[in-house]
C-alpha atoms as a PDB file:
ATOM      1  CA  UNK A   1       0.000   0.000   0.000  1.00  0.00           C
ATOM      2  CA  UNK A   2       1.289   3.329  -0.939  1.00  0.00           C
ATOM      3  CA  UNK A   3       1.695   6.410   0.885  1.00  0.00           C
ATOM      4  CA  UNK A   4      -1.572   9.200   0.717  1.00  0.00           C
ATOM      5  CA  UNK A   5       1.033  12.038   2.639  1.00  0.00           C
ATOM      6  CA  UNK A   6       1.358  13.559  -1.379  1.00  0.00           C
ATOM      7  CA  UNK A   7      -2.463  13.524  -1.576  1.00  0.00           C
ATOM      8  CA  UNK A   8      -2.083  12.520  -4.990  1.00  0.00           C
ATOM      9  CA  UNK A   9      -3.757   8.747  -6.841  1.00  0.00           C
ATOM     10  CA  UNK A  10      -1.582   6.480  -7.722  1.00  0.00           C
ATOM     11  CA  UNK A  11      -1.877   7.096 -11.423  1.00  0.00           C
ATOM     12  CA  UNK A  12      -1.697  11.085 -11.702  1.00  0.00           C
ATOM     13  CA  UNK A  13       1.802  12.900 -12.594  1.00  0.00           C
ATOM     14  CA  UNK A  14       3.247   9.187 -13.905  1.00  0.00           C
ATOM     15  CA  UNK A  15       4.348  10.360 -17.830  1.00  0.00           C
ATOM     16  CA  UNK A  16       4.977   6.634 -18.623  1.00  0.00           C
ATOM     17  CA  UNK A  17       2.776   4.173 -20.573  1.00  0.00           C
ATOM     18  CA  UNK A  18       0.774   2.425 -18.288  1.00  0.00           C
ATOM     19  CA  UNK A  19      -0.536  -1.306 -19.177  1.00  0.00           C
ATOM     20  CA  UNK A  20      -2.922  -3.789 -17.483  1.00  0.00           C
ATOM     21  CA  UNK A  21      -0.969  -7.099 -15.762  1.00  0.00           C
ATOM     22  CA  UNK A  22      -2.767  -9.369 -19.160  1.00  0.00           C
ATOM     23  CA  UNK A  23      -1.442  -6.772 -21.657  1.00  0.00           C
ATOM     24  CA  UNK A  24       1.478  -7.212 -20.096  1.00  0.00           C
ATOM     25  CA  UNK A  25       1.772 -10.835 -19.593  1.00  0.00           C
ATOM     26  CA  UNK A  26       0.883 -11.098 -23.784  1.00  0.00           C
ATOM     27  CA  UNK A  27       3.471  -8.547 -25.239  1.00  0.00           C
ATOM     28  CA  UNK A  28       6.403 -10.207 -22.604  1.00  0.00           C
ATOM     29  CA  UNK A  29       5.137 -14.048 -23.991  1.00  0.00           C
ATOM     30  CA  UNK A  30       5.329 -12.574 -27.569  1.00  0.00           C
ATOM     31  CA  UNK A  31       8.894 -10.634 -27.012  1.00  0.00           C
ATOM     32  CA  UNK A  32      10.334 -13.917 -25.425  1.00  0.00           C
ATOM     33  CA  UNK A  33       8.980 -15.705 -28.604  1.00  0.00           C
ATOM     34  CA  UNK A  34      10.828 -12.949 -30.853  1.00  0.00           C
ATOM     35  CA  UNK A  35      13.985 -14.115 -29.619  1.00  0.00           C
ATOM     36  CA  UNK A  36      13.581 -17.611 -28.723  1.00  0.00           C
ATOM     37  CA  UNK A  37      13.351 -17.374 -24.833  1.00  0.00           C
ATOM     38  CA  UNK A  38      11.528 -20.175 -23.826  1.00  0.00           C
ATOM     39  CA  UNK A  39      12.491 -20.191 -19.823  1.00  0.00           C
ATOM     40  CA  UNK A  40      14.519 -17.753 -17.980  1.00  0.00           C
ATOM     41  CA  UNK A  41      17.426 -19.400 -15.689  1.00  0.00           C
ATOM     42  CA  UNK A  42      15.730 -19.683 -12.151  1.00  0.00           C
ATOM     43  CA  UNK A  43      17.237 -18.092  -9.352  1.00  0.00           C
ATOM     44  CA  UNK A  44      20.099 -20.552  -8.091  1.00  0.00           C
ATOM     45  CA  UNK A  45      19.204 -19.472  -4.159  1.00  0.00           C
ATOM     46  CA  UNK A  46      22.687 -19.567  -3.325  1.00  0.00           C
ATOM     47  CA  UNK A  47      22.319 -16.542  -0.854  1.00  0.00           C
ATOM     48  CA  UNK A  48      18.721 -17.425   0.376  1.00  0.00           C
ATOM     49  CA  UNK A  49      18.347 -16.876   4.179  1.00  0.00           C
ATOM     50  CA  UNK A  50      16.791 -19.740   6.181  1.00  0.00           C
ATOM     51  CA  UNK A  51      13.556 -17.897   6.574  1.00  0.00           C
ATOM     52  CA  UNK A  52      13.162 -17.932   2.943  1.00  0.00           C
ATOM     53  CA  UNK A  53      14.391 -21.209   2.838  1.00  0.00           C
ATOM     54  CA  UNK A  54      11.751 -22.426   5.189  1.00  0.00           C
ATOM     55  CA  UNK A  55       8.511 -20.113   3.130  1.00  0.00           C
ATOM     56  CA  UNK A  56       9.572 -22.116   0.206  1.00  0.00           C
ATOM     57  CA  UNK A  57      10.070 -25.644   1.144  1.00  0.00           C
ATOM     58  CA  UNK A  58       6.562 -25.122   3.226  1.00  0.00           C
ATOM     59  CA  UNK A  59       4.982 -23.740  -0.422  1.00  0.00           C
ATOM     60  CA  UNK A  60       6.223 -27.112  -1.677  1.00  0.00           C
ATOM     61  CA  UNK A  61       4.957 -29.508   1.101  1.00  0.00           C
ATOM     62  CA  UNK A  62       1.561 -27.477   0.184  1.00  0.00           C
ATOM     63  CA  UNK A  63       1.818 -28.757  -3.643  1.00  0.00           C
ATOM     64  CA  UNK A  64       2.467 -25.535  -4.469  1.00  0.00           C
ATOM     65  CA  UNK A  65       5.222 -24.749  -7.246  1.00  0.00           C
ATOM     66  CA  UNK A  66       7.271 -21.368  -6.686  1.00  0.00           C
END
């Protein structure tokens, strides 16, 4: 949650081009298809701490797939 102190919304005084989560999610699947990204390398967790360690091996036991 952002900060109201400014008294400005969330979307006034940003100049940039603004773009809903599925527009964005369709022109990233197409620009990996332009250059033949299929998967990104994952994270190798090499520096995770053992809280983080713990959140994801507990997302796991779940069934879940981070």
């Amino acid at each position: 949650m952002g900060s109201n102190t400014s008294g400005k919304k969330p979307a006034e005084g940003w100049p940039g081009r603004r773009l809903s989560h599925p527009d964005f999610a369709r022109e990233l699947a197409a620009r990996r298809a332009e250059t033949g990204i299929a998967d990104l390398p994952r994270n190798s967790g090499k520096r995770r701490t053992a809280s983080k360690k713990a959140l994801l091996k507990a997302i796991e036991d779940a069934g879940g797939k981070w």
